[in-house]
Protein backbone atom coordinates (compact mmCIF):
# COMPACT_ATOMS: atom_id res chain seq x y z
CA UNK A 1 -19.57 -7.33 4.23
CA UNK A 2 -22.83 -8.93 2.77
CA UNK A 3 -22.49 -9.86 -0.90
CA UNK A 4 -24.88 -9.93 -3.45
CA UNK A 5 -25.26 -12.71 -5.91
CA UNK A 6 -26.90 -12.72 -9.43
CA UNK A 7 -28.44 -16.44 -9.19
CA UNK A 8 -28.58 -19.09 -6.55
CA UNK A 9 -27.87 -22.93 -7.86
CA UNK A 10 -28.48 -26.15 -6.07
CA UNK A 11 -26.46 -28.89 -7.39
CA UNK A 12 -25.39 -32.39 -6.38
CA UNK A 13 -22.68 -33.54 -6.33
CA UNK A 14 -22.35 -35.72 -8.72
CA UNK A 15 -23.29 -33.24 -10.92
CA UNK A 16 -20.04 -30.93 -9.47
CA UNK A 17 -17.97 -33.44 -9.93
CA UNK A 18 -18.25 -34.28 -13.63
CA UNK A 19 -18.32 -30.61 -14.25
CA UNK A 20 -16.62 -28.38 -11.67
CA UNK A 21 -14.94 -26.37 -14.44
CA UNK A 22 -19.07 -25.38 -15.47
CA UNK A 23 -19.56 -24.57 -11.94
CA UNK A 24 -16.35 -22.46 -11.27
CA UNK A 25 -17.45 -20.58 -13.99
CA UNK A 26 -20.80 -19.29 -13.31
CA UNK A 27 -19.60 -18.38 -9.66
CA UNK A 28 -16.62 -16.18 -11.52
CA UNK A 29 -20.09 -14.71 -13.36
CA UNK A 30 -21.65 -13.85 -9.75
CA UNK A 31 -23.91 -16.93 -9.43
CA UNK A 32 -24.19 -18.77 -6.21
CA UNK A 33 -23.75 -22.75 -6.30
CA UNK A 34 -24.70 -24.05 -3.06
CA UNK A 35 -23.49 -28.10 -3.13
CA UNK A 36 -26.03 -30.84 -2.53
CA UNK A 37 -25.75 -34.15 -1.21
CA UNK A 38 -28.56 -36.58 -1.16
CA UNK A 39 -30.39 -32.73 -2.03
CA UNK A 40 -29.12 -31.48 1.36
CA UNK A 41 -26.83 -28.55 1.70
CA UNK A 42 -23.69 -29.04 2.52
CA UNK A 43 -21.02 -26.42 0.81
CA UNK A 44 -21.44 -23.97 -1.14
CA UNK A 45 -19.37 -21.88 -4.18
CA UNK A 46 -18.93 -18.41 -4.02
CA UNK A 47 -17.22 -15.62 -6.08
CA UNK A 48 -14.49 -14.06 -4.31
CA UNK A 49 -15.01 -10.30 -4.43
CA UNK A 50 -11.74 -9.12 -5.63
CA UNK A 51 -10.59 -6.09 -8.25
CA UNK A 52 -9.66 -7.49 -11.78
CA UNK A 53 -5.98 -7.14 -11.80
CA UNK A 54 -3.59 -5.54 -14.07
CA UNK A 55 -3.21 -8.54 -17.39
CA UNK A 56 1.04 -9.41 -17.62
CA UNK A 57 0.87 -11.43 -20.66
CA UNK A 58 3.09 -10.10 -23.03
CA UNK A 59 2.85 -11.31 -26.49
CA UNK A 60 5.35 -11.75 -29.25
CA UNK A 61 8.85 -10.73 -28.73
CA UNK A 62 10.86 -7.90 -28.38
CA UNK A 63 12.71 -6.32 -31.51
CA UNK A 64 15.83 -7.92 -31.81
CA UNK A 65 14.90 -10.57 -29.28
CA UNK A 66 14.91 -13.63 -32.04
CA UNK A 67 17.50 -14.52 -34.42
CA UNK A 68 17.15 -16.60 -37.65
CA UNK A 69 20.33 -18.22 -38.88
CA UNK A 70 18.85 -20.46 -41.31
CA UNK A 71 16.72 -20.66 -44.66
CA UNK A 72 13.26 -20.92 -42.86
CA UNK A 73 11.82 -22.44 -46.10
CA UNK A 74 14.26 -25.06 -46.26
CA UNK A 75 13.50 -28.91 -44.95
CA UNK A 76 14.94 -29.21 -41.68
CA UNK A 77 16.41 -32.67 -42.75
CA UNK A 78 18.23 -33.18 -45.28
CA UNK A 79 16.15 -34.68 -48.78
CA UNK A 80 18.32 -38.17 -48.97
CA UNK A 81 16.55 -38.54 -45.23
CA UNK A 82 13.11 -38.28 -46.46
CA UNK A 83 12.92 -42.03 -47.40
CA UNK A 84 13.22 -42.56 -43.57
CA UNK A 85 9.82 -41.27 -42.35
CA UNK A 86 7.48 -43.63 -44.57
């Protein structure tokens, strides 16, 4: 299976490592890095060719998941303590 890549990047590595995170990222955006040293190939990285999966996050909570048994506009420490934190 041949793939097919937006961009090509040479890079040294140096470069790669003070900003992989950069690098990781245009590959996830179909670009090629290929990884120099002393500006001669040696690695290269690639986008794996996979289908975007099916997002889990869930966010928020359930009805009835949370209880509040408290004033939530009250201090949570009691006023005579207040003297404490300065």
């Amino acid at each position: 299976m041949t793939m097919k890549y937006q961009r090509e990047d040479r890079v040294n590595l140096g470069k790669v490592k003070e900003h992989l995170s950069r690098y990781v990222a245009k590959a996830e955006r179909g670009t090629k890095i290929i990884i120099c040293r002393r500006n001669r190939p040696v690695a290269e990285i690639i986008p794996i060719d996979q289908p975007p999966g099916e997002n889990r996050t869930s966010l928020g909570c359930r009805l009835g998941s949370v209880q509040i048994r408290t004033d939530i506009t009250e201090p949570a420490i009691p006023a005579e303590d207040w003297d404490a934190l300065s």
